[in-house]
C-alpha atoms as a PDB file:
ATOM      1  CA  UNK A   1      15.016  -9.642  10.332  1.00  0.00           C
ATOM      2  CA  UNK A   2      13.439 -13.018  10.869  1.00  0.00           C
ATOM      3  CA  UNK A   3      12.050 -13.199  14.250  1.00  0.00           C
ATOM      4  CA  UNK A   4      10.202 -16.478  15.826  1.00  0.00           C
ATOM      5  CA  UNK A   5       6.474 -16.183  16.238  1.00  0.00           C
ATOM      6  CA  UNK A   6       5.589 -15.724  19.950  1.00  0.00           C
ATOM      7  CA  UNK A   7       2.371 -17.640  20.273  1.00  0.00           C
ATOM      8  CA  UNK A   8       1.055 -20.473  17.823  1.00  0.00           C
ATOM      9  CA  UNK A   9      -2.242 -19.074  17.776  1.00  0.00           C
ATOM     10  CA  UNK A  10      -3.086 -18.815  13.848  1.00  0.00           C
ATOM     11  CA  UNK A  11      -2.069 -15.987  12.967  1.00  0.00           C
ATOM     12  CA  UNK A  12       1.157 -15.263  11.386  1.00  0.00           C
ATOM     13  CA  UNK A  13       3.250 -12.371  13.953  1.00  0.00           C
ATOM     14  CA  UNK A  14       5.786 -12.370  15.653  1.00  0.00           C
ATOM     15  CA  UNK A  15       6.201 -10.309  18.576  1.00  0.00           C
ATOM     16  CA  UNK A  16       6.320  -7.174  16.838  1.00  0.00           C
ATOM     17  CA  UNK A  17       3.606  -7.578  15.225  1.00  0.00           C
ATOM     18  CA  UNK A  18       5.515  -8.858  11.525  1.00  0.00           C
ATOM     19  CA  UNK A  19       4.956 -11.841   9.184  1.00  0.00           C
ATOM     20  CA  UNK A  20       7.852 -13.264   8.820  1.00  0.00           C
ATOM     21  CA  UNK A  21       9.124 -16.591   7.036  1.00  0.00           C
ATOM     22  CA  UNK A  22       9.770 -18.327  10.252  1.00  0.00           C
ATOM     23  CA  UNK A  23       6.662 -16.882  11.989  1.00  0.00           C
ATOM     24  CA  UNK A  24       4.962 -18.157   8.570  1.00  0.00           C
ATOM     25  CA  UNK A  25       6.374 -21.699   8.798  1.00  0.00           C
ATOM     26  CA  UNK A  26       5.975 -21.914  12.125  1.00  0.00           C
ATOM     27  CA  UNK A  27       2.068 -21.324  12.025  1.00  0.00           C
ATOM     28  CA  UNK A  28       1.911 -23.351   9.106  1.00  0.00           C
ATOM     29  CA  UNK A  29       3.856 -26.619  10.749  1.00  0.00           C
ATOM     30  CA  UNK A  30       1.148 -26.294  13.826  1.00  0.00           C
ATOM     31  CA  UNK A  31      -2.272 -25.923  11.850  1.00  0.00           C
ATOM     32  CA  UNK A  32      -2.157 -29.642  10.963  1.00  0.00           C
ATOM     33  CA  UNK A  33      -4.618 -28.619   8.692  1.00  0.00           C
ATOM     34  CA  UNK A  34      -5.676 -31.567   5.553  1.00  0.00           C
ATOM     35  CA  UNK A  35      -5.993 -28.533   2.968  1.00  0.00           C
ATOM     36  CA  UNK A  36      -2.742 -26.153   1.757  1.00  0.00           C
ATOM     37  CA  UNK A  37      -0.618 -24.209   3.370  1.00  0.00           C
ATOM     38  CA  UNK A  38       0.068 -21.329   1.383  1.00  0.00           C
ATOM     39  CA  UNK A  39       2.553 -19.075   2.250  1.00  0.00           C
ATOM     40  CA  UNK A  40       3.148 -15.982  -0.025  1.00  0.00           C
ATOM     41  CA  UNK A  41       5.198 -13.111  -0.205  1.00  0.00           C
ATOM     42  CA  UNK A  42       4.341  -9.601  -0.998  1.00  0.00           C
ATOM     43  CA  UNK A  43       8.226  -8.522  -1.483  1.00  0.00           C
ATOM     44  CA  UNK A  44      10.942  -9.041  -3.469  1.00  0.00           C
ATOM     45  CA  UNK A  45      14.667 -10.263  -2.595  1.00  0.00           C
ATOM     46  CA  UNK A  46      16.480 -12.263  -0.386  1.00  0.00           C
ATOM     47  CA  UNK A  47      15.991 -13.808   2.951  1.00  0.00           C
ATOM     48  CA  UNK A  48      19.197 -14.668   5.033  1.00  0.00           C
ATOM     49  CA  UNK A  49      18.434 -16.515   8.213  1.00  0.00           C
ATOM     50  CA  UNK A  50      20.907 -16.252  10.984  1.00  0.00           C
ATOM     51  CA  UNK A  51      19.424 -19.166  12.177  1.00  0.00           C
ATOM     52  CA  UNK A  52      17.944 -22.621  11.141  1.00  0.00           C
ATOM     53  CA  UNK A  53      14.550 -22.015   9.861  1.00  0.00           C
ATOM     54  CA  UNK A  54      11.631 -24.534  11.440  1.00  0.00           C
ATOM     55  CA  UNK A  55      11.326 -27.956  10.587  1.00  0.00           C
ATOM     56  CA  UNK A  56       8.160 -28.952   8.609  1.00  0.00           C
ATOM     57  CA  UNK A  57       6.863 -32.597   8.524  1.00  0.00           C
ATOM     58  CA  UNK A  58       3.281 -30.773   6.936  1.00  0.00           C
ATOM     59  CA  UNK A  59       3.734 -31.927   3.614  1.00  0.00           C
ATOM     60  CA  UNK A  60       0.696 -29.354   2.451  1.00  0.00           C
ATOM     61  CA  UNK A  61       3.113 -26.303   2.993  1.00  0.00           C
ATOM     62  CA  UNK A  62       4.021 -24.117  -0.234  1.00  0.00           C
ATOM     63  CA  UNK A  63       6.052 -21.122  -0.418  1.00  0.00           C
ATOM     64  CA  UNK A  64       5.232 -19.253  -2.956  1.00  0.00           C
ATOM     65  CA  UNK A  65       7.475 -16.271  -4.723  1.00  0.00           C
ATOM     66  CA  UNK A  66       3.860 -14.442  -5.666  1.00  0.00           C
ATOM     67  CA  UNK A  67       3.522 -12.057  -8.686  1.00  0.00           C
ATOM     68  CA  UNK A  68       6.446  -9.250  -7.803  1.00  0.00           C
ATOM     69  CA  UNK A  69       9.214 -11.319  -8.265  1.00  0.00           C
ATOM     70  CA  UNK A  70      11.764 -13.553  -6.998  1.00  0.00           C
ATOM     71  CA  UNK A  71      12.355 -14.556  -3.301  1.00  0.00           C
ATOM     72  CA  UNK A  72      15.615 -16.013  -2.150  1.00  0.00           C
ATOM     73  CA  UNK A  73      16.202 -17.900   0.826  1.00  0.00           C
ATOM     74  CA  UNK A  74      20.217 -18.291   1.620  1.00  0.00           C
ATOM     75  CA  UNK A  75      20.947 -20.284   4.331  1.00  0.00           C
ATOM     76  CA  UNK A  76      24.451 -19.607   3.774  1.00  0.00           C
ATOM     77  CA  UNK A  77      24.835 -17.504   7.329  1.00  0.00           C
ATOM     78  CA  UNK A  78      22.940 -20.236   9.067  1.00  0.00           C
ATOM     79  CA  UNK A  79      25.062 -22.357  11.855  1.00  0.00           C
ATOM     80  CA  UNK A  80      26.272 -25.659  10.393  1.00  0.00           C
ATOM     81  CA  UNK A  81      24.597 -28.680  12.358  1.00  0.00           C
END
């Protein structure tokens, strides 16, 4: 599941408590921070979005696949427009 992130607050949960890619790129989009954005996973797999994933103008975001493995992101379910 890829839930949005309830409150831009700095820390990376959505309303259940979960880190999630969208709750990740959401914080990282708002922190306007001058240093990296790092965003890494801990899993393994692919991510399907059933919707379009957050814009990011930050140009100091990187996702990263860390050391388990591969991480997909199809955006092959996601709404056309």
């Amino acid at each position: 599941m890829d839930t949005a992130d309830d409150v831009i607050d700095g820390i990376c949960a959505d309303v259940g408590g979960n880190c999630t890619l969208r709750a990740a790129l959401m914080e990282a989009e708002a922190d306007g921070s001058t240093i990296w954005n790092d965003i890494n996973f801990s899993v393994t797999g692919t991510i399907i979005p059933t919707s379009h994933l957050p814009a990011l103008t930050n140009d100091l975001v990187r996702i990263n696949g860390g050391t388990l493995g591969n991480i997909t992101v199809d955006g092959s379910s996601s709404p056309s427009g």
